[in-house]
PDB file of N, CA and C in Angstrom:
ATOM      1  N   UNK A   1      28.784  25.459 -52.034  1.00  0.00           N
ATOM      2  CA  UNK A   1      28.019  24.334 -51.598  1.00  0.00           C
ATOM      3  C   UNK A   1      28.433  23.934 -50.172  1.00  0.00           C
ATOM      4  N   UNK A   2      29.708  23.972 -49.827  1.00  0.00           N
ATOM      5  CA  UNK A   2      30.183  23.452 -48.924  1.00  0.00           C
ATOM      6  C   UNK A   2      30.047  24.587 -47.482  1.00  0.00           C
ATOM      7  N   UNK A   3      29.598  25.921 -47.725  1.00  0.00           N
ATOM      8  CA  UNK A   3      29.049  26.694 -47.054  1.00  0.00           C
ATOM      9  C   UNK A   3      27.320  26.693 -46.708  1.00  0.00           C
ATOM     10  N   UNK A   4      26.671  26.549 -47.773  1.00  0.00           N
ATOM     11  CA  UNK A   4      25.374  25.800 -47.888  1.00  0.00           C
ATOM     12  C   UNK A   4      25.707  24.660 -46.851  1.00  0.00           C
ATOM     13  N   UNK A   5      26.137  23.322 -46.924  1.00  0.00           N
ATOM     14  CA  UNK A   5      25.862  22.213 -46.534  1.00  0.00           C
ATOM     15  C   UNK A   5      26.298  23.005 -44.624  1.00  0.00           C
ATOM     16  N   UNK A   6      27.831  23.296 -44.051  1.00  0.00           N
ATOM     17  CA  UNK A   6      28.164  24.198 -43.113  1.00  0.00           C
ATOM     18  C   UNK A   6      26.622  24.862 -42.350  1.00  0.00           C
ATOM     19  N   UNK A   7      26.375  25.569 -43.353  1.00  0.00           N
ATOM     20  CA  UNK A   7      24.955  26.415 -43.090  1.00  0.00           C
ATOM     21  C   UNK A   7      24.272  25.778 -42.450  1.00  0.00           C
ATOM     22  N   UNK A   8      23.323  24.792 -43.345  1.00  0.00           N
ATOM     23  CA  UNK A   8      22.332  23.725 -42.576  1.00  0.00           C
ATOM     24  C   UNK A   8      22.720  22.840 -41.358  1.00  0.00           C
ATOM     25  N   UNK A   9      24.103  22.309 -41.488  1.00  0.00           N
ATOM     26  CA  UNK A   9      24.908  21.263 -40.284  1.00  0.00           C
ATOM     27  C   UNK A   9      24.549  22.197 -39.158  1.00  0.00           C
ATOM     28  N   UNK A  10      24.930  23.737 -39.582  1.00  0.00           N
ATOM     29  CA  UNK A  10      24.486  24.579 -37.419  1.00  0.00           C
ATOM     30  C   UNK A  10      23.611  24.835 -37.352  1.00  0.00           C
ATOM     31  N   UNK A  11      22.437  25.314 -38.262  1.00  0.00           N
ATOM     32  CA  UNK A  11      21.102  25.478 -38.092  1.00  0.00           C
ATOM     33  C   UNK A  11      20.261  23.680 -37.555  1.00  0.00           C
ATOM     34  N   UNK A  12      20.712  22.868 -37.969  1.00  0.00           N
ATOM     35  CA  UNK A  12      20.410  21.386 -37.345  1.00  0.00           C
ATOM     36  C   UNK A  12      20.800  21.136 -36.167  1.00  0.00           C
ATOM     37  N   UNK A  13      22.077  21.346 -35.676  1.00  0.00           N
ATOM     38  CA  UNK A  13      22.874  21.618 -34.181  1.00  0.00           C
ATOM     39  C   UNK A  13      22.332  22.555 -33.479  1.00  0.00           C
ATOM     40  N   UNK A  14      21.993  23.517 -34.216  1.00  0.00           N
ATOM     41  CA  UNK A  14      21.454  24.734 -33.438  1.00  0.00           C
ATOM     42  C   UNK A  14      19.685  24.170 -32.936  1.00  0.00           C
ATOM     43  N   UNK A  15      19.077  23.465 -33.855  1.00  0.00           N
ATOM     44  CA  UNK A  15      17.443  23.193 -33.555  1.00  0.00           C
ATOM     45  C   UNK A  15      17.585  21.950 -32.634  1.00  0.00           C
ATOM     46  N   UNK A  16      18.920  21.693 -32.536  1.00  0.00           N
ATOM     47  CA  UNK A  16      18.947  19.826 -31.928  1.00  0.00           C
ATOM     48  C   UNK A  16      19.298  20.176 -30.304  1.00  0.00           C
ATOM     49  N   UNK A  17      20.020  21.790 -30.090  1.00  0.00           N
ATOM     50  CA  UNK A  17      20.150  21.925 -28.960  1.00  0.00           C
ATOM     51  C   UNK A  17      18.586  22.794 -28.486  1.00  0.00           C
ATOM     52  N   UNK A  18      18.384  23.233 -29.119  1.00  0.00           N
ATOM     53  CA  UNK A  18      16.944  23.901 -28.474  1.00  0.00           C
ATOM     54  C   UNK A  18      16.152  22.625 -28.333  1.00  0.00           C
ATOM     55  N   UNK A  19      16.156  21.878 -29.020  1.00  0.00           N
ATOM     56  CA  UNK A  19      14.993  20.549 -28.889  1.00  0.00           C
ATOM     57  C   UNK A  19      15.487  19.880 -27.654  1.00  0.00           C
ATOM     58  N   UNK A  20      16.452  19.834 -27.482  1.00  0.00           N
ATOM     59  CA  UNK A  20      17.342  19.236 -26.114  1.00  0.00           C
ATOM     60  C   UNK A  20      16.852  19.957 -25.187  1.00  0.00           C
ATOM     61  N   UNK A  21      17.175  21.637 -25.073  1.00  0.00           N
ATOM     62  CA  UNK A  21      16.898  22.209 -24.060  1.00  0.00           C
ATOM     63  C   UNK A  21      15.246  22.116 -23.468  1.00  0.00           C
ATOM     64  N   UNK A  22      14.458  22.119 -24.490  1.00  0.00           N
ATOM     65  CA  UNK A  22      12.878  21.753 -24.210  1.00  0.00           C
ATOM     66  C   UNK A  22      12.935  20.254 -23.216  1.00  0.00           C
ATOM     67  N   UNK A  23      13.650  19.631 -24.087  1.00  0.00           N
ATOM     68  CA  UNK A  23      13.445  17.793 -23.553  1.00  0.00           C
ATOM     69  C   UNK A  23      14.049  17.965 -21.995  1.00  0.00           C
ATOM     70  N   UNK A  24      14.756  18.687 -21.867  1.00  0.00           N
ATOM     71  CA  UNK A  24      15.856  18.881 -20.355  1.00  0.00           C
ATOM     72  C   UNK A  24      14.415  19.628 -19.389  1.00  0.00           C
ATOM     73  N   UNK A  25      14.183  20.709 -20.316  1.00  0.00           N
ATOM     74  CA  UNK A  25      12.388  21.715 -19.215  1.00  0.00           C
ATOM     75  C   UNK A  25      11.437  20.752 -19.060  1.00  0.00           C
ATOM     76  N   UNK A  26      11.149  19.995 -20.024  1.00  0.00           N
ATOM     77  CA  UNK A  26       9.772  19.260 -19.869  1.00  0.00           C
ATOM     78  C   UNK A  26      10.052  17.904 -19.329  1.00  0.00           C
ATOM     79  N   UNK A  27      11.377  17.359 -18.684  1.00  0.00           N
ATOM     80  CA  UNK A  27      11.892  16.639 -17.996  1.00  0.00           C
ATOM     81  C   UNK A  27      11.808  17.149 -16.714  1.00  0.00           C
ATOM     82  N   UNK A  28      12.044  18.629 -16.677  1.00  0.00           N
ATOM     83  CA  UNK A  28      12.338  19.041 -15.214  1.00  0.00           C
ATOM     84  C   UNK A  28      10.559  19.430 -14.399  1.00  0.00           C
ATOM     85  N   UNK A  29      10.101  19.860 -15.358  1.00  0.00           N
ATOM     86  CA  UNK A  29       8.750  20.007 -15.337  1.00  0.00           C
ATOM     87  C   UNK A  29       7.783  18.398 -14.730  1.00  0.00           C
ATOM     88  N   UNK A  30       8.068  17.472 -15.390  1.00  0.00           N
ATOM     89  CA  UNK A  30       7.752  16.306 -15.509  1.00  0.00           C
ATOM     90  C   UNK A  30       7.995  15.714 -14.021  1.00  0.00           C
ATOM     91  N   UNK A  31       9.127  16.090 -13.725  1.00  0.00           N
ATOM     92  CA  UNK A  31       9.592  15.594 -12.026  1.00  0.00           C
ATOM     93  C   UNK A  31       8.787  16.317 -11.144  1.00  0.00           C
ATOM     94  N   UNK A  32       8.727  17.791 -11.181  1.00  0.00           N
ATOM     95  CA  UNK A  32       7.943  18.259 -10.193  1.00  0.00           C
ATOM     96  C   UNK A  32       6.490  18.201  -9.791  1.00  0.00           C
ATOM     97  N   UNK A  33       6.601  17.969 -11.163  1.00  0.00           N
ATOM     98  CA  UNK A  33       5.012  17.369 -11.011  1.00  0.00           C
ATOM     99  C   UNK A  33       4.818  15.847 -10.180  1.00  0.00           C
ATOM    100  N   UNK A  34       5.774  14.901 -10.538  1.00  0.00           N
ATOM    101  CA  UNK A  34       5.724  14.205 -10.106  1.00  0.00           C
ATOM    102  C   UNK A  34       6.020  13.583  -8.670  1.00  0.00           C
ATOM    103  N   UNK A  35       6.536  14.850  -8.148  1.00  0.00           N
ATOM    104  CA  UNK A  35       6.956  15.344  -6.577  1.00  0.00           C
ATOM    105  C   UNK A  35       5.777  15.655  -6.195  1.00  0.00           C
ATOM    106  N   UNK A  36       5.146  16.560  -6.532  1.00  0.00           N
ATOM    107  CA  UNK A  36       3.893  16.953  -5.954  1.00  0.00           C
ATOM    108  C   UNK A  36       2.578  16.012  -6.154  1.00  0.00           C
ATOM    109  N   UNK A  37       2.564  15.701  -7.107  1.00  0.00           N
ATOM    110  CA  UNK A  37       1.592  14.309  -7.246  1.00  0.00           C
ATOM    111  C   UNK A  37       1.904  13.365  -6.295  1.00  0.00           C
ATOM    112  N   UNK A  38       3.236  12.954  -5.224  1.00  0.00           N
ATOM    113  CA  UNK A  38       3.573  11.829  -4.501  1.00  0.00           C
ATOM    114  C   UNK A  38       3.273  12.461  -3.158  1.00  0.00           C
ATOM    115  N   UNK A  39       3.748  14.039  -2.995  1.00  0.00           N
ATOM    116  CA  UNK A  39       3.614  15.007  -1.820  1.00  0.00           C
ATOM    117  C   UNK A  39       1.720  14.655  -1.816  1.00  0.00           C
ATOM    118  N   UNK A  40       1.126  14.846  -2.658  1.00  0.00           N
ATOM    119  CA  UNK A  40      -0.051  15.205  -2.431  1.00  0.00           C
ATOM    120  C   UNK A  40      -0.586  14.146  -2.155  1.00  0.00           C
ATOM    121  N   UNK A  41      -0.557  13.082  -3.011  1.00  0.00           N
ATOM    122  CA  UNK A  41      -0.891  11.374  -2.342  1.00  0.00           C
ATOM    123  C   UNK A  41      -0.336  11.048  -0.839  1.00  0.00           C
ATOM    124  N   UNK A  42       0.597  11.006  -0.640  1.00  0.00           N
ATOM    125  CA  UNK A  42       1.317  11.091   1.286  1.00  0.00           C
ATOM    126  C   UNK A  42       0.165  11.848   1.884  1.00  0.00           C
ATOM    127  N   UNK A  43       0.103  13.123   1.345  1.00  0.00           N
ATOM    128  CA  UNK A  43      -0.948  13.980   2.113  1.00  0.00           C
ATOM    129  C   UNK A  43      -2.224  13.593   2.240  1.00  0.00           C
ATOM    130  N   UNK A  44      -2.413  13.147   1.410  1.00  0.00           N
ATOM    131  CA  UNK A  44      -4.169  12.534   1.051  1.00  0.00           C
ATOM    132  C   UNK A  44      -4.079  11.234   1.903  1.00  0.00           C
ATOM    133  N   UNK A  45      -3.321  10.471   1.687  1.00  0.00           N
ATOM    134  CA  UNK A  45      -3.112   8.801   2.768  1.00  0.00           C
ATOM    135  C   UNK A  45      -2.804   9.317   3.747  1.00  0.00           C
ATOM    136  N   UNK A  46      -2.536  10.578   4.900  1.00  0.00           N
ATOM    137  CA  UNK A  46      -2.462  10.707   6.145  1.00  0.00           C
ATOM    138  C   UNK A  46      -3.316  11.168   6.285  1.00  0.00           C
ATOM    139  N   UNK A  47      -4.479  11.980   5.321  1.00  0.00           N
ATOM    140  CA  UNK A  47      -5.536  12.295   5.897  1.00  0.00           C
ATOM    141  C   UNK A  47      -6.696  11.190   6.082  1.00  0.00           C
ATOM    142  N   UNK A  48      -7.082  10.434   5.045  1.00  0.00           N
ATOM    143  CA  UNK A  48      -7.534   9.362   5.163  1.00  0.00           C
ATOM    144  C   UNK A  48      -7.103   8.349   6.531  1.00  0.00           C
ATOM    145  N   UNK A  49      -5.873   8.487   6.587  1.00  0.00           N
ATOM    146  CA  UNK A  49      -5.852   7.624   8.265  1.00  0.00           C
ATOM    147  C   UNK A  49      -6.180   8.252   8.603  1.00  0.00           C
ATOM    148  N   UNK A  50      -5.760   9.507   9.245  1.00  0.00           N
ATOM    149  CA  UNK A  50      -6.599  10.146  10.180  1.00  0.00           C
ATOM    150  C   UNK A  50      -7.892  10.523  10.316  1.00  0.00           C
ATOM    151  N   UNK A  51      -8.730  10.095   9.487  1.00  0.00           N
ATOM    152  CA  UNK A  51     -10.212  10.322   9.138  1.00  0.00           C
ATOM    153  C   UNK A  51     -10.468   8.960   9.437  1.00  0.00           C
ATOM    154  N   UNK A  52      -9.932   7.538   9.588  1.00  0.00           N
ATOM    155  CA  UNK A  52     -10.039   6.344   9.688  1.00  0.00           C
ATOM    156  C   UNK A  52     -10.437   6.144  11.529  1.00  0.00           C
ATOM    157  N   UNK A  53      -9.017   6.874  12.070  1.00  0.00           N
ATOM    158  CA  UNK A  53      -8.868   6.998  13.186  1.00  0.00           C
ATOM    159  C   UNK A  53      -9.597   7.456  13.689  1.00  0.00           C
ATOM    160  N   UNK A  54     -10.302   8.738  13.260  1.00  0.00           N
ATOM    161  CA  UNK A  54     -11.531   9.640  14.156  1.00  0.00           C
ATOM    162  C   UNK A  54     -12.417   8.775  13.809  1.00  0.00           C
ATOM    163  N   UNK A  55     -12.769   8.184  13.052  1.00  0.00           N
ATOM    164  CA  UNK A  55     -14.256   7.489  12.666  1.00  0.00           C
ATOM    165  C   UNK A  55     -14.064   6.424  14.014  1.00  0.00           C
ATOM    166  N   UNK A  56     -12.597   5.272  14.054  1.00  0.00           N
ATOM    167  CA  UNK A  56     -12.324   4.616  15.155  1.00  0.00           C
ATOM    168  C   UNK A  56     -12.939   4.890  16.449  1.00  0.00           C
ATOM    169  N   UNK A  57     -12.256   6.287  16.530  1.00  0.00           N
ATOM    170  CA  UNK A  57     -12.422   6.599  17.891  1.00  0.00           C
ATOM    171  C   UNK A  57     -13.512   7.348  18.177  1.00  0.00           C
ATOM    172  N   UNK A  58     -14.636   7.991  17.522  1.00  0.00           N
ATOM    173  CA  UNK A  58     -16.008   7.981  17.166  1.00  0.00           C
ATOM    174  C   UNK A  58     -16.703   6.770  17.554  1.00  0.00           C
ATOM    175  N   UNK A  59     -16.497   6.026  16.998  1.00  0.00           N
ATOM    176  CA  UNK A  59     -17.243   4.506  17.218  1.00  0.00           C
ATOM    177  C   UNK A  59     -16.752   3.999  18.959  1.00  0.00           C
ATOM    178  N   UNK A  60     -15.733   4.149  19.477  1.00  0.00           N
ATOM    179  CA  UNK A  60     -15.076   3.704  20.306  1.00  0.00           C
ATOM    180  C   UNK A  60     -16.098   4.816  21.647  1.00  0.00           C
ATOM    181  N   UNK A  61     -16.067   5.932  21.335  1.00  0.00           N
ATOM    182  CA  UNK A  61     -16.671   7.066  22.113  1.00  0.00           C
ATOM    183  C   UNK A  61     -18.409   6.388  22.160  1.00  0.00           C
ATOM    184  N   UNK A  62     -18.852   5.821  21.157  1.00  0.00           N
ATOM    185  CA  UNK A  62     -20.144   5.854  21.092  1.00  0.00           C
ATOM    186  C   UNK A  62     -20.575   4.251  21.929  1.00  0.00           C
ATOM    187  N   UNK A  63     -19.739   3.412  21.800  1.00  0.00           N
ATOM    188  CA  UNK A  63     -19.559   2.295  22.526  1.00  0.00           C
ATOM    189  C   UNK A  63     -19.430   2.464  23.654  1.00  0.00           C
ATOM    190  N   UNK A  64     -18.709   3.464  24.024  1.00  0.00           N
ATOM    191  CA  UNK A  64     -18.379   3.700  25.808  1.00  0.00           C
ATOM    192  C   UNK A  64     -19.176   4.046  26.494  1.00  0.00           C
ATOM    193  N   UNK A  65     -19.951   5.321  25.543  1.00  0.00           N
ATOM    194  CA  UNK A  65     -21.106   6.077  26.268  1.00  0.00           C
ATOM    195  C   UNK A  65     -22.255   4.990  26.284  1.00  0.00           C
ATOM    196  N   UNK A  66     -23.024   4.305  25.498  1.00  0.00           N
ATOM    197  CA  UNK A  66     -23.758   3.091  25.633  1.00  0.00           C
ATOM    198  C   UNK A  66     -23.125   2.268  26.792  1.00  0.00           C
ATOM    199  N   UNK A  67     -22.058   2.035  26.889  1.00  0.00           N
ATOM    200  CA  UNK A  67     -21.902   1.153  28.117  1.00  0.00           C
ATOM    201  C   UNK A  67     -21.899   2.270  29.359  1.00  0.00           C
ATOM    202  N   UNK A  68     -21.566   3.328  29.717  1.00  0.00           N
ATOM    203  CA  UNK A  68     -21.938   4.156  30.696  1.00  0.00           C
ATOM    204  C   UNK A  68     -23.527   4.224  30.912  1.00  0.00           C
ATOM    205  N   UNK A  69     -24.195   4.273  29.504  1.00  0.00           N
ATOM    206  CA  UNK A  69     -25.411   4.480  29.534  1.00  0.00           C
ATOM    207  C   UNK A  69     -26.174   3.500  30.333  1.00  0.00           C
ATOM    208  N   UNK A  70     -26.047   2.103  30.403  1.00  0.00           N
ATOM    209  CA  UNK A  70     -26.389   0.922  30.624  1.00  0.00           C
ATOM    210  C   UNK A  70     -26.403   0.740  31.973  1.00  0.00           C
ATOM    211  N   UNK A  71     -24.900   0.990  32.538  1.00  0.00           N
ATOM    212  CA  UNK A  71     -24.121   1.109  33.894  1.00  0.00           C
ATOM    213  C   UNK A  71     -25.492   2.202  34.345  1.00  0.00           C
ATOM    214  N   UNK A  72     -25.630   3.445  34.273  1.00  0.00           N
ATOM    215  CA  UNK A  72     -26.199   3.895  35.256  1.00  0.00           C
ATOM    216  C   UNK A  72     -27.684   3.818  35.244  1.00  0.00           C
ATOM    217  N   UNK A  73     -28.338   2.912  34.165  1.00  0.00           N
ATOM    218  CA  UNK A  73     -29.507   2.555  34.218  1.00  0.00           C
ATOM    219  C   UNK A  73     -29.315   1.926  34.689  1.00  0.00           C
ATOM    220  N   UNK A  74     -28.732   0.856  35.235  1.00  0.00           N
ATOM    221  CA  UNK A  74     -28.380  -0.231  36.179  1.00  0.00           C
ATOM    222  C   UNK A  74     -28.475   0.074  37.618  1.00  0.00           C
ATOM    223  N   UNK A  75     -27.219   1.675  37.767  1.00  0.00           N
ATOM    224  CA  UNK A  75     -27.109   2.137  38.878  1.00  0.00           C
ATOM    225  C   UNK A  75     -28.773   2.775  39.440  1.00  0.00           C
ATOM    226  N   UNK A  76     -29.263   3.234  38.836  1.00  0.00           N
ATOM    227  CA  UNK A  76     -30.641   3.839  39.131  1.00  0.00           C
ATOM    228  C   UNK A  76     -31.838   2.708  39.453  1.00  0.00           C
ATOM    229  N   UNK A  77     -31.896   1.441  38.778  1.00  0.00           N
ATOM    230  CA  UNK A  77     -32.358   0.729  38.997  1.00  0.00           C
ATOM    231  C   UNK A  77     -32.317  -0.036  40.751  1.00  0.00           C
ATOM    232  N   UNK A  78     -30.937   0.850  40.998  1.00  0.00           N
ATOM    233  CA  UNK A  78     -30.662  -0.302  42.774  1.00  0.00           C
ATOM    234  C   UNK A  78     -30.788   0.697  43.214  1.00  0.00           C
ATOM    235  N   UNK A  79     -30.524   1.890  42.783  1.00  0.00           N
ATOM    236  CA  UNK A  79     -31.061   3.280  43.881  1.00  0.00           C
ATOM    237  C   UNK A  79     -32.588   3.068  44.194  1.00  0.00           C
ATOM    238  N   UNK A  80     -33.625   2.962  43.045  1.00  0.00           N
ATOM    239  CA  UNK A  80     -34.683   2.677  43.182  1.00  0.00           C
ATOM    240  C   UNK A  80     -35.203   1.135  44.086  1.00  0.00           C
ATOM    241  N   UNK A  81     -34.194   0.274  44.153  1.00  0.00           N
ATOM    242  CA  UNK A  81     -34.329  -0.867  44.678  1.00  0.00           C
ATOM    243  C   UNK A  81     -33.972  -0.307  46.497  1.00  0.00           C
ATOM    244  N   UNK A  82     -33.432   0.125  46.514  1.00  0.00           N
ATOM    245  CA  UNK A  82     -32.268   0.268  47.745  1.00  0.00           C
ATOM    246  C   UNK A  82     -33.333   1.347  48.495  1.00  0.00           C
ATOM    247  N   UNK A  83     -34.289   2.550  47.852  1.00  0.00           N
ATOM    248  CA  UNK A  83     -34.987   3.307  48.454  1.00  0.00           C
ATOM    249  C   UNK A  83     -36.855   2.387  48.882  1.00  0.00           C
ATOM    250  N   UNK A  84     -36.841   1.766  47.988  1.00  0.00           N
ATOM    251  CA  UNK A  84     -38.051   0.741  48.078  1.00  0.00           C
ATOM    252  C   UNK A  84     -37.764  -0.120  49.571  1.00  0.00           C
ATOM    253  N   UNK A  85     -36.554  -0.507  49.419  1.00  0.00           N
ATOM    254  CA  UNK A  85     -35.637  -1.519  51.003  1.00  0.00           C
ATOM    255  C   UNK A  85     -36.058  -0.392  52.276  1.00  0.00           C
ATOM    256  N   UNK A  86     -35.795   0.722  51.627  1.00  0.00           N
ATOM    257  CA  UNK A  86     -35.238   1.280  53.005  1.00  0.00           C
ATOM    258  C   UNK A  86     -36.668   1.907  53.566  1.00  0.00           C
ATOM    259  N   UNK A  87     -37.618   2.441  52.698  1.00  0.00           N
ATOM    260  CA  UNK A  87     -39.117   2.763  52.913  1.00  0.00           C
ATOM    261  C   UNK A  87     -39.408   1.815  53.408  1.00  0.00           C
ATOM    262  N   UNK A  88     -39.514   0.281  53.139  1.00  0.00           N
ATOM    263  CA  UNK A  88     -40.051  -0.905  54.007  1.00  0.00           C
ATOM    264  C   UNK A  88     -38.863  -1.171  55.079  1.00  0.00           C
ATOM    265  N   UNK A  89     -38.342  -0.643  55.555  1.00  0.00           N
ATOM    266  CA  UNK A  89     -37.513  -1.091  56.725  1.00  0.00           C
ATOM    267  C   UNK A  89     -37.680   0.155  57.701  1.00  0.00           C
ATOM    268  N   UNK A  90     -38.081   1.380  57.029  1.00  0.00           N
ATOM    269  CA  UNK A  90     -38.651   2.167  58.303  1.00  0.00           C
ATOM    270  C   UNK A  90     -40.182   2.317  58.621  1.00  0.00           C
ATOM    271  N   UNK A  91     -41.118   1.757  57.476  1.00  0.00           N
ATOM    272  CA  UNK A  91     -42.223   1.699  57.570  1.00  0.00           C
ATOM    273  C   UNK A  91     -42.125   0.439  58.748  1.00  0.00           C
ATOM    274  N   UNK A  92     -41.233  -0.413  58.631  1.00  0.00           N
ATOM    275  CA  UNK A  92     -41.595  -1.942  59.614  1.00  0.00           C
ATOM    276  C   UNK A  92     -41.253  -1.359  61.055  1.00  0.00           C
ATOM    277  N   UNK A  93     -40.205  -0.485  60.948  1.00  0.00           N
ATOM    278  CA  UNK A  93     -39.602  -0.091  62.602  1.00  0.00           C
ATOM    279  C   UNK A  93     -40.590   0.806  63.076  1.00  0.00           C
ATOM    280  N   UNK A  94     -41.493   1.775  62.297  1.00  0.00           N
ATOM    281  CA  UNK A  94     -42.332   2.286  62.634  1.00  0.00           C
ATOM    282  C   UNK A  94     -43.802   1.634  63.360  1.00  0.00           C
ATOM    283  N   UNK A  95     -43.519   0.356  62.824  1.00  0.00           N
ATOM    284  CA  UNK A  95     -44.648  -0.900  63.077  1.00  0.00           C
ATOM    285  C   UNK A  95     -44.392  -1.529  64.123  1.00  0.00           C
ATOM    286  N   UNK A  96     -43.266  -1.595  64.399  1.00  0.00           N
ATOM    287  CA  UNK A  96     -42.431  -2.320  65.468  1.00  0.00           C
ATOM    288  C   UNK A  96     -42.350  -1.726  66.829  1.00  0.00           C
ATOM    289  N   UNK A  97     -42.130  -0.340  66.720  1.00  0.00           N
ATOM    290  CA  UNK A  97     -42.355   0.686  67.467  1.00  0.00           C
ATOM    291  C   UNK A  97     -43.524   0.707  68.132  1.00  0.00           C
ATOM    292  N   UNK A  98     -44.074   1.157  66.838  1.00  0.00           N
ATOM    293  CA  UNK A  98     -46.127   1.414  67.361  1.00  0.00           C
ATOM    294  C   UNK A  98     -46.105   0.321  68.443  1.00  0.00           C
ATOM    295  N   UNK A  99     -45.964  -0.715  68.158  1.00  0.00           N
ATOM    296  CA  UNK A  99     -46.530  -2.019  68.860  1.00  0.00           C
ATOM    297  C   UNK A  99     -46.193  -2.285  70.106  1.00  0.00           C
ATOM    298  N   UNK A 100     -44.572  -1.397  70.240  1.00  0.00           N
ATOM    299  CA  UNK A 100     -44.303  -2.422  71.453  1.00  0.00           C
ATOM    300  C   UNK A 100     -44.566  -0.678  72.200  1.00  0.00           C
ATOM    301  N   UNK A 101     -44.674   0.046  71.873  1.00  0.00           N
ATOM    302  CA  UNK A 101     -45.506   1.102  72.542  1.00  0.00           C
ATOM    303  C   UNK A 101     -47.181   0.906  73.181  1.00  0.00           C
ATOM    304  N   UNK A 102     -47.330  -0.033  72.155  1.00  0.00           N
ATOM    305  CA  UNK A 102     -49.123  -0.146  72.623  1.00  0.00           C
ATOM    306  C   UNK A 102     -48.783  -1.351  73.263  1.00  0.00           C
ATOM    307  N   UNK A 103     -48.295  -2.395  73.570  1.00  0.00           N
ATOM    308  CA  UNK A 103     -47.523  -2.917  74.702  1.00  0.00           C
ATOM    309  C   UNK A 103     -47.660  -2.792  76.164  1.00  0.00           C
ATOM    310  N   UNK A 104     -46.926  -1.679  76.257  1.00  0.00           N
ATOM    311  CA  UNK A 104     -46.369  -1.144  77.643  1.00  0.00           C
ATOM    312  C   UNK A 104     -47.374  -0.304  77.918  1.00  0.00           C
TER     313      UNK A 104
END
């Protein structure tokens, strides 16, 4: 009996360390996963900023060019002003001319 009872006590020790050794793998298992689940979130939240940032600076690019855009409709507007000036200021000297030619 007392070999019987012996018997079962290491076959119980014996299933209590394999059950251990599982609990120790699926512990170690459990972490890496949980490394890479935190690696991969970090990774995912720097891409997301940086997808935040380009959208930023997208918007920032599209703002600038509208204000460039504006600026040289502006600028074209006094070129067109400035060539209108200058057609009536040689059309007048041309007038001015004529005249004091038919003058003399």
């Amino acid at each position: 009996m007392y070999v019987q009872v012996q018997a079962r006590w290491e076959e119980a020790v014996s299933q209590a360390e394999a059950s251990l050794s599982e609990l120790h793998e699926s512990r170690r298992q459990t972490d890496a996963v949980r490394i890479e689940l935190y690696q991969t979130r970090q990774a995912l939240e720097a891409s997301v900023g940086r997808a935040e940032r380009c959208a930023q600076e997208a918007a920032s690019a599209r703002r600038r060019a509208a204000r460039l855009e504006r600026r040289a409709e502006a600028a074209e507007r006094e070129t067109e002003l400035a060539q209108r000036r200058r057609d009536w200021a040689l059309t007048e000297r041309d007038r001015v001319v004529s005249e004091r030619e038919s003058v003399r």
